[in-house]
Protein backbone atom coordinates (compact mmCIF):
# COMPACT_ATOMS: atom_id res chain seq x y z
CA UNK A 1 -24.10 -11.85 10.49
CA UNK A 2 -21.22 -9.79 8.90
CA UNK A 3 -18.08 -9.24 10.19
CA UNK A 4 -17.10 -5.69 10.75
CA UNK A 5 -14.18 -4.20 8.28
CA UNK A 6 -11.12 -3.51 10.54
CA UNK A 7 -7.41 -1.84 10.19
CA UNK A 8 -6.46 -5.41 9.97
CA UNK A 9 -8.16 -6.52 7.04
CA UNK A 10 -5.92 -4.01 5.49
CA UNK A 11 -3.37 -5.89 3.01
CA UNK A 12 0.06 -5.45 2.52
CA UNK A 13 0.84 -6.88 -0.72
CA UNK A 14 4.11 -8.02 -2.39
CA UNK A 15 3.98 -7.32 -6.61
CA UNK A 16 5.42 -9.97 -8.66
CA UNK A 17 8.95 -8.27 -9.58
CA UNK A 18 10.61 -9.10 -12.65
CA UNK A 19 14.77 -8.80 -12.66
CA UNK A 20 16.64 -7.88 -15.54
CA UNK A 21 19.80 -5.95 -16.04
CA UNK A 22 18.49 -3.02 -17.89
CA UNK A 23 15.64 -2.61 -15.00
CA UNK A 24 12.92 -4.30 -13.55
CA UNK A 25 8.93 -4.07 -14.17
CA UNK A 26 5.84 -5.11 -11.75
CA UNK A 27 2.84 -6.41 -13.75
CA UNK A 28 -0.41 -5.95 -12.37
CA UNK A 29 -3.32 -8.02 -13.14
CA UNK A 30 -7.13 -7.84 -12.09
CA UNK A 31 -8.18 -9.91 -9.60
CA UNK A 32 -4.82 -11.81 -9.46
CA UNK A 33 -1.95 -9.25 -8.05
CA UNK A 34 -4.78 -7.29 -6.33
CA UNK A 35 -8.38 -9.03 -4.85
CA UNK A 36 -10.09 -6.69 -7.18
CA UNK A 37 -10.73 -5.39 -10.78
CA UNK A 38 -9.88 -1.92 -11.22
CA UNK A 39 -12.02 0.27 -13.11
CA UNK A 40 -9.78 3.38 -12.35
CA UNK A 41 -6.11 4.27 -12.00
CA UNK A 42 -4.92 7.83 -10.27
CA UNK A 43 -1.67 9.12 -9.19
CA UNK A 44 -0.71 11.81 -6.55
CA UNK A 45 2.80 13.89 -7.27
CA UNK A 46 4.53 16.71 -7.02
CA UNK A 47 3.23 16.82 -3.03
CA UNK A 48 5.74 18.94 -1.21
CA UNK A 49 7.91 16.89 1.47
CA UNK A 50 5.66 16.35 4.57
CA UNK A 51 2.58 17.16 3.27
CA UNK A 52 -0.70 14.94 3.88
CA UNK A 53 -3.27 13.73 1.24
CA UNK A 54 -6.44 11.65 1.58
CA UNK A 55 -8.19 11.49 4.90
CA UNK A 56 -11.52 10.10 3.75
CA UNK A 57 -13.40 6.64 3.85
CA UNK A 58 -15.06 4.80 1.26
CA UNK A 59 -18.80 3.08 1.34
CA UNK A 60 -17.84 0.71 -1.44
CA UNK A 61 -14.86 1.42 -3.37
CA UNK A 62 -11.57 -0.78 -2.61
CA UNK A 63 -7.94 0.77 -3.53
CA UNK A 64 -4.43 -0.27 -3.88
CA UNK A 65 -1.66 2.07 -3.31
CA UNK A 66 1.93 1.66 -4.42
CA UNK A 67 4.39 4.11 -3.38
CA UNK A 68 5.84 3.61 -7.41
CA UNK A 69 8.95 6.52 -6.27
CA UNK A 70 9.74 7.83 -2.86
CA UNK A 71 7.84 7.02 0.54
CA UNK A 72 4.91 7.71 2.64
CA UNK A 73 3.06 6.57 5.37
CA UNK A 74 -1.07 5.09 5.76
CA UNK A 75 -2.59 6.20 8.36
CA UNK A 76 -5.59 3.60 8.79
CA UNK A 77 -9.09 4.15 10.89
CA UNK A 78 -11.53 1.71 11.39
CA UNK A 79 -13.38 3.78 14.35
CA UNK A 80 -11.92 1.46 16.93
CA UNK A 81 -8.59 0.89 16.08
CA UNK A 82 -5.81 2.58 14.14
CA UNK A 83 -2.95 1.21 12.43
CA UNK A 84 0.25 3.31 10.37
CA UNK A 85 1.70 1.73 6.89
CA UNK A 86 5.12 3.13 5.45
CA UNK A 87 5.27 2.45 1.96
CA UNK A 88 9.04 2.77 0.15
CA UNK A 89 9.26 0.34 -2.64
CA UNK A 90 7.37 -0.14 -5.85
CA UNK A 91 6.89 -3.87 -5.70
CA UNK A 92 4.92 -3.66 -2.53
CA UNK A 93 1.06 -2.09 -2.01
CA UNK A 94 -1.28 -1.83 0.49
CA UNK A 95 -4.84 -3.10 -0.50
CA UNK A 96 -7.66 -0.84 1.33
CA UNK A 97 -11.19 -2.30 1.52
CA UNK A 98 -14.37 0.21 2.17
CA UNK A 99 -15.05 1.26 5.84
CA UNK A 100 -11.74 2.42 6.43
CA UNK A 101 -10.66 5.98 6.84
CA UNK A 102 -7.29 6.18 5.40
CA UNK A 103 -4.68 9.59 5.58
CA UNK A 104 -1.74 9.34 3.24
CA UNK A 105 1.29 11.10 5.66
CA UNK A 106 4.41 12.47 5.45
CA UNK A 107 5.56 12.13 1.69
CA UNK A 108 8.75 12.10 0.78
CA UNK A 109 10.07 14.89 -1.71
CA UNK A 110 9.49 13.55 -5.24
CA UNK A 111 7.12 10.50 -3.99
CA UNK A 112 4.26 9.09 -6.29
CA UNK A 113 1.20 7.30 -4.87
CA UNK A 114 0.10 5.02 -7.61
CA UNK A 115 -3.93 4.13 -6.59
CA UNK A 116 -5.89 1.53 -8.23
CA UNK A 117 -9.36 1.91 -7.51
CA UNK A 118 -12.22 -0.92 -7.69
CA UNK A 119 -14.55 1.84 -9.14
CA UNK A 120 -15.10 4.54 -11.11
CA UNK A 121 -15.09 8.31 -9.67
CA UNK A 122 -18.21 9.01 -7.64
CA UNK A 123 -18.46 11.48 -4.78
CA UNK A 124 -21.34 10.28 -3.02
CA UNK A 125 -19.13 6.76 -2.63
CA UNK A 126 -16.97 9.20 -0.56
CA UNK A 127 -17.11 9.86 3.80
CA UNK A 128 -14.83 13.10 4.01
CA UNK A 129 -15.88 14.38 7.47
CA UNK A 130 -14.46 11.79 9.98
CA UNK A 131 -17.64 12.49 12.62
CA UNK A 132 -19.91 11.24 9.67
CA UNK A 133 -17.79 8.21 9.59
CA UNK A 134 -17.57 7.43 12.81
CA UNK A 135 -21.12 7.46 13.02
CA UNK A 136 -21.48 5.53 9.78
């Protein structure tokens, strides 16, 4: 029998960071940094201050989201519990497996969501009416 996906299974990650005097860079490798290979990369800006973004589930998708400037919050659903992530640093991500409904909250002015995405775009992969989900 398989265990249920919950809010919990939800991953914050710490990125590898690499120091140096002139700046510092975050590699990220398949299956190593993040428990997945990603087969596309998205980003959200120019969102004004406040605004929301996401509130949808996928069936089989997993993404990674790095807040790579500014901040935002998660807002994580798994139909029985709920569970709020505040991203602010680019070194750090949150890994989000299917089965959870996920808002992106409150951006900060000038934030950038970085998502890495376990699959390619496909709507039908997609639960964008939370009643269906629930359900589901």
């Amino acid at each position: 029998m398989f265990k249920p996906i919950t809010v919990f299974d939800c991953n914050l990650l710490q990125l590898p960071k690499i120091e140096n005097r002139a700046g510092n860079i975050t590699p990220i490798h398949n299956n190593i940094e993040i428990p997945f290979e990603v087969k596309r990369v998205f980003y959200l800006y120019d969102i004004p201050g406040g605004e929301s973004r996401g509130a949808h589930a996928h069936k089989e998708c997993h993404q990674f989201l790095v807040a790579v400037s500014g901040s935002f919050e998660i807002l994580l659903d798994d139909g029985k519990s709920k569970r709020t992530v505040f991203l602010n640093r680019p070194y750090m991500g949150l890994h989000i497996p299917p089965g959870i409904w996920a808002s992106e909250l409150n951006f900060s002015s000038g934030s950038i969501c970085l998502v890495l995405a376990s699959h390619i775009y496909n709507e039908m992969d997609y639960i964008r009416n939370y009643q269906v989900f629930i359900k589901v």
